[in-house]
Protein backbone atom coordinates (compact mmCIF):
# COMPACT_ATOMS: atom_id res chain seq x y z
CA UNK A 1 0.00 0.00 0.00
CA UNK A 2 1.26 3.50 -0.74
CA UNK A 3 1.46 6.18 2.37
CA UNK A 4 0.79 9.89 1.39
CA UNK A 5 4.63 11.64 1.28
CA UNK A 6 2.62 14.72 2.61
CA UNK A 7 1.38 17.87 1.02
CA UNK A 8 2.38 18.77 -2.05
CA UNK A 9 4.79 21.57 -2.26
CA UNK A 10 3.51 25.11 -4.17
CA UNK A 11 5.55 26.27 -6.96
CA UNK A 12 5.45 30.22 -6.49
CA UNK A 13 6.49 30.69 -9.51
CA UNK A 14 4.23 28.50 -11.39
CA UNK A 15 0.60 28.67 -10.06
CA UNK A 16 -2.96 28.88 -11.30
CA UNK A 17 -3.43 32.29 -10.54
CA UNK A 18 -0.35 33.71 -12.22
CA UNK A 19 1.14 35.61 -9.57
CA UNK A 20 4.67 35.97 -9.86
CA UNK A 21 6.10 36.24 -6.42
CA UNK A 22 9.92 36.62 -7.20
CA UNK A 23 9.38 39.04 -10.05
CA UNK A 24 7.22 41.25 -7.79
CA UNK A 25 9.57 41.78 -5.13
CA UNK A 26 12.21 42.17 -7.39
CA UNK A 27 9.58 45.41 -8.98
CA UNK A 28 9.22 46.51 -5.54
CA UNK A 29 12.97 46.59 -4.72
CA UNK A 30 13.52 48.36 -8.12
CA UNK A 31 10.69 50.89 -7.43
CA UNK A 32 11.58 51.86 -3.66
CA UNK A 33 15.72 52.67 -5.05
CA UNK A 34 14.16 54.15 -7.73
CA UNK A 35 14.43 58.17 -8.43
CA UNK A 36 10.76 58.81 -9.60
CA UNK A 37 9.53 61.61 -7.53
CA UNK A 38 6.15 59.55 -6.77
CA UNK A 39 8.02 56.81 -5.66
CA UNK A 40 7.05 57.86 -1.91
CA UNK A 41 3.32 57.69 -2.96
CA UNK A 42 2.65 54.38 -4.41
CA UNK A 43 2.36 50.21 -3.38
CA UNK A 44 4.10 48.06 -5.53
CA UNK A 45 1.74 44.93 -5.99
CA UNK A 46 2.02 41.65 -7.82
CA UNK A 47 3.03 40.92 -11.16
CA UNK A 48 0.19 38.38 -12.44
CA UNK A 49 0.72 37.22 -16.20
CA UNK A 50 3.70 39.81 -16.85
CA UNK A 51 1.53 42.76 -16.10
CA UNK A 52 3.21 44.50 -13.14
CA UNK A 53 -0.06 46.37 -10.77
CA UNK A 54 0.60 49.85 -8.97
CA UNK A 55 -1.76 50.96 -6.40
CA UNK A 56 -1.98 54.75 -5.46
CA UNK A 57 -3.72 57.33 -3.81
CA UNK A 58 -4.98 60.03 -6.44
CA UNK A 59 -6.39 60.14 -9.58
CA UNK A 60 -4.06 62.67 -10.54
CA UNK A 61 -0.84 60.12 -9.94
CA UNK A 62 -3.25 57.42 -11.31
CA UNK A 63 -2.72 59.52 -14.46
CA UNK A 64 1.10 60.39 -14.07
CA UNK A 65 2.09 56.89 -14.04
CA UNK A 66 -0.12 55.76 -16.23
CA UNK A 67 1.42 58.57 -18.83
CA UNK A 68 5.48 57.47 -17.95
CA UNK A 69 4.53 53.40 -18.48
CA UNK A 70 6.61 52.64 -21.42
CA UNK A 71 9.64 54.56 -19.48
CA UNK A 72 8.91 52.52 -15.84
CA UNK A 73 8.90 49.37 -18.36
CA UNK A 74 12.21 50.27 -20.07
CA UNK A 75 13.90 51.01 -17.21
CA UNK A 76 12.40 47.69 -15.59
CA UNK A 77 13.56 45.66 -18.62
CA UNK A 78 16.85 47.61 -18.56
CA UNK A 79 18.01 47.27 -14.66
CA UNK A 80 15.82 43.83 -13.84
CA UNK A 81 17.04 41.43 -16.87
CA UNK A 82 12.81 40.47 -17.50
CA UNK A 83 10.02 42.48 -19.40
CA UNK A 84 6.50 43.24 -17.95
CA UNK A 85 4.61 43.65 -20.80
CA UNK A 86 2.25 46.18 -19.13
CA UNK A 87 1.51 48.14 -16.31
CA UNK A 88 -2.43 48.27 -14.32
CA UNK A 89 -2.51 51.38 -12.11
CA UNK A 90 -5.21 50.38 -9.29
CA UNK A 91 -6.35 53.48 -6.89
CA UNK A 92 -6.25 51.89 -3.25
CA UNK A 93 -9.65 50.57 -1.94
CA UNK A 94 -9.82 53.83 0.43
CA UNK A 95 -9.94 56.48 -2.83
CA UNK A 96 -12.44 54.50 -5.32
């Protein structure tokens, strides 16, 4: 009879919801040493499916990043060695 070898280990990397978890702190990292002036007034969140998600406070930043996302891409491509093909910018649950 075969015993259970326990629970099945998670690959972070690889799961159904296509968060990538090494990825995203490596964005967050790049985005805290960063020298964007908003850098102070964002939260990195998860890359899911190469599309890197910024939440923020104010429309108006909503729009600022929004505008620079093919520069915050580059420069992601550029310092990180990976590409996120896109960028979501998400106001915080507190502002919609």
């Amino acid at each position: 009879m075969k015993q259970a070898s326990g629970p099945e280990k998670i690959n972070i990397e690889e799961n159904s919801v296509g968060i990538n978890f090494k990825k995203s702190e490596q964005v967050k990292k790049h985005l805290n040493n960063s020298s964007y002036p908003w850098k102070d007034e964002i939260s990195s969140g998860p890359v899911i499916n190469d599309s890197l998600v910024i939440y923020v406070d104010s429309k108006r930043l909503k729009d600022i990043i929004e505008l620079e996302s093919l520069k915050i891409i580059n420069n992601i491509e550029k310092k990180l060695g990976f590409s996120v093909n896109s960028i979501r910018v998400e106001l915080q649950n507190s502002q919609q």
